[in-house]
N, C-alpha and C. Protein backbone atom coordinates (compact mmCIF):
# COMPACT_ATOMS: atom_id res chain seq x y z
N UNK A 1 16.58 -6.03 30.48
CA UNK A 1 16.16 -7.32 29.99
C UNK A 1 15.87 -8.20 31.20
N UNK A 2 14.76 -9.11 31.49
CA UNK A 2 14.53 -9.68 31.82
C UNK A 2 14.39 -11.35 31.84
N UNK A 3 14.30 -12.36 32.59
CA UNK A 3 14.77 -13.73 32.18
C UNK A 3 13.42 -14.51 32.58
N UNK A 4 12.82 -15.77 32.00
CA UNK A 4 11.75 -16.16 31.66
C UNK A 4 12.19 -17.91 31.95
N UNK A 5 10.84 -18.39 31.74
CA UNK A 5 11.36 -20.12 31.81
C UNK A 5 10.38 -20.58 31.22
N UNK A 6 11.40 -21.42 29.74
CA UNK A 6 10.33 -22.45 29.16
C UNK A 6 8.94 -22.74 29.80
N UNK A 7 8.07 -23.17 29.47
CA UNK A 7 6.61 -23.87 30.29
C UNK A 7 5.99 -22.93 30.97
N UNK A 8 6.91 -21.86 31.73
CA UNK A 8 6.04 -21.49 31.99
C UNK A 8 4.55 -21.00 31.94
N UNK A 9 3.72 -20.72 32.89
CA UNK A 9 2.19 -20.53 33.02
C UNK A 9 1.54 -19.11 33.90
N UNK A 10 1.12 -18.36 33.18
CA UNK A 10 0.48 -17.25 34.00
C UNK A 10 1.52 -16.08 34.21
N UNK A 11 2.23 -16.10 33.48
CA UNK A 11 3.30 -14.95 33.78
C UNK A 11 2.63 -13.36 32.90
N UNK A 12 2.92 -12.59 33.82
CA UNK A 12 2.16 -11.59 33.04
C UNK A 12 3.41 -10.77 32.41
N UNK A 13 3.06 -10.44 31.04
CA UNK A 13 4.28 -9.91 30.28
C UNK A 13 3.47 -8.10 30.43
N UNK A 14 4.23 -6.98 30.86
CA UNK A 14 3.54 -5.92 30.86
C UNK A 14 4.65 -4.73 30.12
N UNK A 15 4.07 -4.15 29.68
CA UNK A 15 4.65 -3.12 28.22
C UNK A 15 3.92 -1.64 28.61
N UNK A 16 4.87 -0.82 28.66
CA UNK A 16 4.66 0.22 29.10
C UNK A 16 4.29 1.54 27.84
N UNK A 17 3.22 1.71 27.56
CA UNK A 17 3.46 2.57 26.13
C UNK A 17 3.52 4.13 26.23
N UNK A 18 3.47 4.77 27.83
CA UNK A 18 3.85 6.08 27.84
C UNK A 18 2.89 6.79 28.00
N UNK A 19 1.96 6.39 27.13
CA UNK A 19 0.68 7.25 27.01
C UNK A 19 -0.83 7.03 27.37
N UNK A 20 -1.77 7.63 27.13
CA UNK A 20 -2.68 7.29 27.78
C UNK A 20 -3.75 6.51 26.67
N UNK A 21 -3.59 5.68 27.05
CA UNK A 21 -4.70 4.08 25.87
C UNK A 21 -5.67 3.26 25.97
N UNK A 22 -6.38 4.39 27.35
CA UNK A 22 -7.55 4.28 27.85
C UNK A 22 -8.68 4.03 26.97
N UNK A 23 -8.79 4.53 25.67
CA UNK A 23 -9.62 4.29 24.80
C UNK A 23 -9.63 3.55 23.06
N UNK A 24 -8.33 2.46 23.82
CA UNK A 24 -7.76 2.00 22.34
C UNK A 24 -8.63 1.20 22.10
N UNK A 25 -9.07 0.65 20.84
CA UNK A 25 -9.99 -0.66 20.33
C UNK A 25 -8.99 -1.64 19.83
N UNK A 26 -7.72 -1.17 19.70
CA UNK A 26 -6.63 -2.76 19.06
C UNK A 26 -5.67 -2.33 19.92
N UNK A 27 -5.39 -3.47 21.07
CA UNK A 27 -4.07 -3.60 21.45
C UNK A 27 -3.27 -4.91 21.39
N UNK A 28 -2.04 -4.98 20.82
CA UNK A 28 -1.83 -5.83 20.71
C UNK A 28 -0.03 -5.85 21.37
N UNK A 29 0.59 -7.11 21.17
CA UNK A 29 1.68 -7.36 21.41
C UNK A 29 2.60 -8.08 20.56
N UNK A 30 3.55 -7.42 19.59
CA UNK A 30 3.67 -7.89 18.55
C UNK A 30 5.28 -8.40 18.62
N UNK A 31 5.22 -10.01 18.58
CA UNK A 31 6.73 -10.50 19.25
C UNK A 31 7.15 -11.34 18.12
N UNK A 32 8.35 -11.36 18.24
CA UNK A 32 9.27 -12.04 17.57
C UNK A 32 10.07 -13.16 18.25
N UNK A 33 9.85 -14.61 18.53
CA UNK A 33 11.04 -15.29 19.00
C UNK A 33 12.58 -15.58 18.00
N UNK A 34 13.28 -16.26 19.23
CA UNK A 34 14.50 -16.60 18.99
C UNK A 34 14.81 -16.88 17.48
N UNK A 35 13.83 -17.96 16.74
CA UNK A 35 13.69 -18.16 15.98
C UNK A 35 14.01 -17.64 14.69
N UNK A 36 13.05 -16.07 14.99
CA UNK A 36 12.88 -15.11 13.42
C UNK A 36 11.05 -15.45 13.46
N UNK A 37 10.28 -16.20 14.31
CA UNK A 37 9.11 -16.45 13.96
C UNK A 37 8.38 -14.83 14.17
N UNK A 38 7.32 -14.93 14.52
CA UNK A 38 6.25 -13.76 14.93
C UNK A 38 4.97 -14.15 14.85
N UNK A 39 4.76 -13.60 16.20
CA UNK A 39 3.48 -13.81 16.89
C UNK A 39 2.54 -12.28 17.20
N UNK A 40 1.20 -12.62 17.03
CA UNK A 40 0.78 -11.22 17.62
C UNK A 40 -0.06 -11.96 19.22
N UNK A 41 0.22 -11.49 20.15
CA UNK A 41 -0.55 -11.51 20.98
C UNK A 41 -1.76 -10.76 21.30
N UNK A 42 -2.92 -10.69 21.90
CA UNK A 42 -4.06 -10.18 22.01
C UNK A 42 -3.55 -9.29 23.05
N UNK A 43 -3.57 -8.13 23.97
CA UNK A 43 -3.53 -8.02 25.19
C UNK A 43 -4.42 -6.69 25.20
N UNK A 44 -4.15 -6.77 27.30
CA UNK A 44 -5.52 -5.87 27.53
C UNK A 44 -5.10 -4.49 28.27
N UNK A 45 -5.60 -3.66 28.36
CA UNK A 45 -5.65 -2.62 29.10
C UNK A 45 -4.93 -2.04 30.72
N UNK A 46 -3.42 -2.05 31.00
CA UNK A 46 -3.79 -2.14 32.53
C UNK A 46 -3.03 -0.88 33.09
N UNK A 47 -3.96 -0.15 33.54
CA UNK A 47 -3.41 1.31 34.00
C UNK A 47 -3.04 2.17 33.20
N UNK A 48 -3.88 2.23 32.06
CA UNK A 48 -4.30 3.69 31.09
C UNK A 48 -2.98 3.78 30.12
N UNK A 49 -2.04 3.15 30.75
CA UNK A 49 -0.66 3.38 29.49
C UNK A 49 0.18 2.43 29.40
N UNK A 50 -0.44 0.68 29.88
CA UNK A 50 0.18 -0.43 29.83
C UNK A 50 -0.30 -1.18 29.03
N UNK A 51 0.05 -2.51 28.53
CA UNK A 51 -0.35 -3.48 28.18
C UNK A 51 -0.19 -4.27 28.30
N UNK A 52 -1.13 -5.74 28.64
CA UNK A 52 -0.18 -7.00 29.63
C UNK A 52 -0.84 -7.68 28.75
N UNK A 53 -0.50 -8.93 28.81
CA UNK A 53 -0.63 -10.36 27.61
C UNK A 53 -0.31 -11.26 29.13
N UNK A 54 -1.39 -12.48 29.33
CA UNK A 54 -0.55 -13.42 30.10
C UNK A 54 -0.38 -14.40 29.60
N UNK A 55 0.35 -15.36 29.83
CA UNK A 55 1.24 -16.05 29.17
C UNK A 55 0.60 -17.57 29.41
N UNK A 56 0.26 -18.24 28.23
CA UNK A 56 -0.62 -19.41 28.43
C UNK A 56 0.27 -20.51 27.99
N UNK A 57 -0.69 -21.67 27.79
CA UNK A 57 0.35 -23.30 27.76
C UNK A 57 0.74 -23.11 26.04
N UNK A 58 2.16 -23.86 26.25
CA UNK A 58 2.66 -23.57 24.82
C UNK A 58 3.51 -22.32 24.63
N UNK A 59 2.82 -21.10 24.98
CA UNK A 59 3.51 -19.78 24.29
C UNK A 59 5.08 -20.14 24.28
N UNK A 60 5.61 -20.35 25.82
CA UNK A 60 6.91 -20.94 25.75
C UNK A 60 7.55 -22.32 26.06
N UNK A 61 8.13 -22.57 25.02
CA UNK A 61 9.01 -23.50 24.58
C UNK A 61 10.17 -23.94 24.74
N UNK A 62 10.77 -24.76 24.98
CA UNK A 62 12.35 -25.42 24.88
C UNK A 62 12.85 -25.42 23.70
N UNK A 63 11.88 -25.76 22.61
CA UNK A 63 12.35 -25.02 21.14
C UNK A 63 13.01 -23.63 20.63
N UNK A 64 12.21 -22.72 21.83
CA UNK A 64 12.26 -21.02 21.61
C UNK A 64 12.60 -20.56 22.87
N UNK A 65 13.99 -20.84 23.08
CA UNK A 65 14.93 -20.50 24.07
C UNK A 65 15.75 -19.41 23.62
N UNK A 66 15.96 -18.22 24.33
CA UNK A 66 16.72 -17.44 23.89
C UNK A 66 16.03 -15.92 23.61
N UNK A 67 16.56 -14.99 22.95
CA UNK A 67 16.32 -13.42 23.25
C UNK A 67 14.75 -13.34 22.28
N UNK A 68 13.85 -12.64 23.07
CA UNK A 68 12.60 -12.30 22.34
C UNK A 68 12.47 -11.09 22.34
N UNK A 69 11.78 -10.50 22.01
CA UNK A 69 11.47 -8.74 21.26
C UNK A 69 9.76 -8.67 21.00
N UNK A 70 9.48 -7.93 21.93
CA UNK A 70 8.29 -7.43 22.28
C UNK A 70 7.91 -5.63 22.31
N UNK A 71 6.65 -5.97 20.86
CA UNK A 71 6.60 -4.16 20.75
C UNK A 71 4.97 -3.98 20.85
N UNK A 72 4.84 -2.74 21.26
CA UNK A 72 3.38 -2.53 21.75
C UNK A 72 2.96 -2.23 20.14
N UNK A 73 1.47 -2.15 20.06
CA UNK A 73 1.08 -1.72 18.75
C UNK A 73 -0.60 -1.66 19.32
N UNK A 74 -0.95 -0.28 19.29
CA UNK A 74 -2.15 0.50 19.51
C UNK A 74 -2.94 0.94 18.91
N UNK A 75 -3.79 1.32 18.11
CA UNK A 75 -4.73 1.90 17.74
C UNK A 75 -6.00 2.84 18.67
N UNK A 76 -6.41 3.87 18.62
CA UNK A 76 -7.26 4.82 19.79
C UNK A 76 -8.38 5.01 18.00
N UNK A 77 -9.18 5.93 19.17
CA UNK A 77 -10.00 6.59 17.33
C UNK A 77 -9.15 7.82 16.97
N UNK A 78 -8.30 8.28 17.56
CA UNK A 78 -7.63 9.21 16.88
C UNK A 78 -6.13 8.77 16.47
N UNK A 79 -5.43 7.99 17.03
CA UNK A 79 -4.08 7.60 16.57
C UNK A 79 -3.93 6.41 16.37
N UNK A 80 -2.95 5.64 15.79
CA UNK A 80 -2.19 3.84 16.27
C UNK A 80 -0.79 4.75 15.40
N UNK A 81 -0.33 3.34 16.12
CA UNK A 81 1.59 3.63 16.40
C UNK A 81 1.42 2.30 16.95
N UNK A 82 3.15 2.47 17.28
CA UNK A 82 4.09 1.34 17.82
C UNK A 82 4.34 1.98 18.93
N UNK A 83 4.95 1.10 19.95
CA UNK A 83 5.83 1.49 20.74
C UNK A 83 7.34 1.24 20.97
N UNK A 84 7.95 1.32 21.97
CA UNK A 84 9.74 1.01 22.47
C UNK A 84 9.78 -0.45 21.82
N UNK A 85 9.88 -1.36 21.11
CA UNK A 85 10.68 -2.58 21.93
C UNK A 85 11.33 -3.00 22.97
N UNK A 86 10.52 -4.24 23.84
CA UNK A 86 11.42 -4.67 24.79
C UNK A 86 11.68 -5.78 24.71
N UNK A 87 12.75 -6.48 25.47
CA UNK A 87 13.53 -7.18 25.57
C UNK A 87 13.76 -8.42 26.44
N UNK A 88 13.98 -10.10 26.35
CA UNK A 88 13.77 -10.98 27.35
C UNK A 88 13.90 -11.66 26.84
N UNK A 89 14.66 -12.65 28.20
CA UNK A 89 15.55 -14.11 27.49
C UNK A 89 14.10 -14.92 28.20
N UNK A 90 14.27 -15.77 27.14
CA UNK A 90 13.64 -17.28 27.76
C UNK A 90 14.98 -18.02 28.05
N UNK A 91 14.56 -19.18 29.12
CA UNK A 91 15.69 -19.74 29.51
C UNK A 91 14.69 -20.82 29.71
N UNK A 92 15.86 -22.38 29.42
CA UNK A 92 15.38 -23.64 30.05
C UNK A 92 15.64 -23.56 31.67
N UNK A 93 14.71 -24.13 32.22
CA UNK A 93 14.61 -24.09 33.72
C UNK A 93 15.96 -25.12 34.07
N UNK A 94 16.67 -24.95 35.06
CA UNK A 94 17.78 -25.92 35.53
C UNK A 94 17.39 -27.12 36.00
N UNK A 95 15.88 -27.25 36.81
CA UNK A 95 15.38 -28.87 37.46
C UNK A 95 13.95 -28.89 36.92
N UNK A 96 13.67 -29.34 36.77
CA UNK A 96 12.45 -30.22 36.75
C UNK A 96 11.34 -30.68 37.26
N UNK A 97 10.13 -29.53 37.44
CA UNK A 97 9.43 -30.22 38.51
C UNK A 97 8.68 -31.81 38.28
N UNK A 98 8.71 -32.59 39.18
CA UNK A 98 8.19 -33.79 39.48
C UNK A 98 6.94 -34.02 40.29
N UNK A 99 5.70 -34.35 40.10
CA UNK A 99 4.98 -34.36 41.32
C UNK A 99 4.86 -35.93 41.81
């Protein structure tokens, strides 16, 4: 498990699916916050058996602090499946940037 910070911007979330998904037409990233909510993220292609989503304004919250659950979900022309679930805290940042 890994640890995250509210606001953040540009963080690349990357999901490992094992296999080769070089030729998928739906990849997606299918998460659940702290909450119980669920989100699908769009994500893209990176190194034939990954999938990365980066992380834009909003996604995280001070509202949605706490353990999230992230599962791959693929489609190729011959298969779709799921993948592992993984795992990651959001955390409120300790200071505050100021400019």
């Amino acid at each position: 498990m890994s640890e995250h910070f509210a606001g953040d911007v540009g963080t690349e979330v990357i999901v490992n699916t094992f296999v080769d998904i070089s030729t998928a037409t739906v990849t997606e990233l299918l998460v659940t916050k702290p909450t119980g909510a669920t989100v699908t993220w769009t994500a893209s292609i990176y190194n034939t058996t990954f999938l990365k989503y980066i992380i834009q304004a909003n996604d995280w919250t001070e509202s949605e602090i706490g353990e999230w659950v992230v599962q791959a979900y693929v489609e190729t022309p011959s298969w779709k499946g799921y993948g592992e679930e993984a795992k990651f805290t959001l955390s409120k940042p300790r200071f505050q940037h100021t400019p």
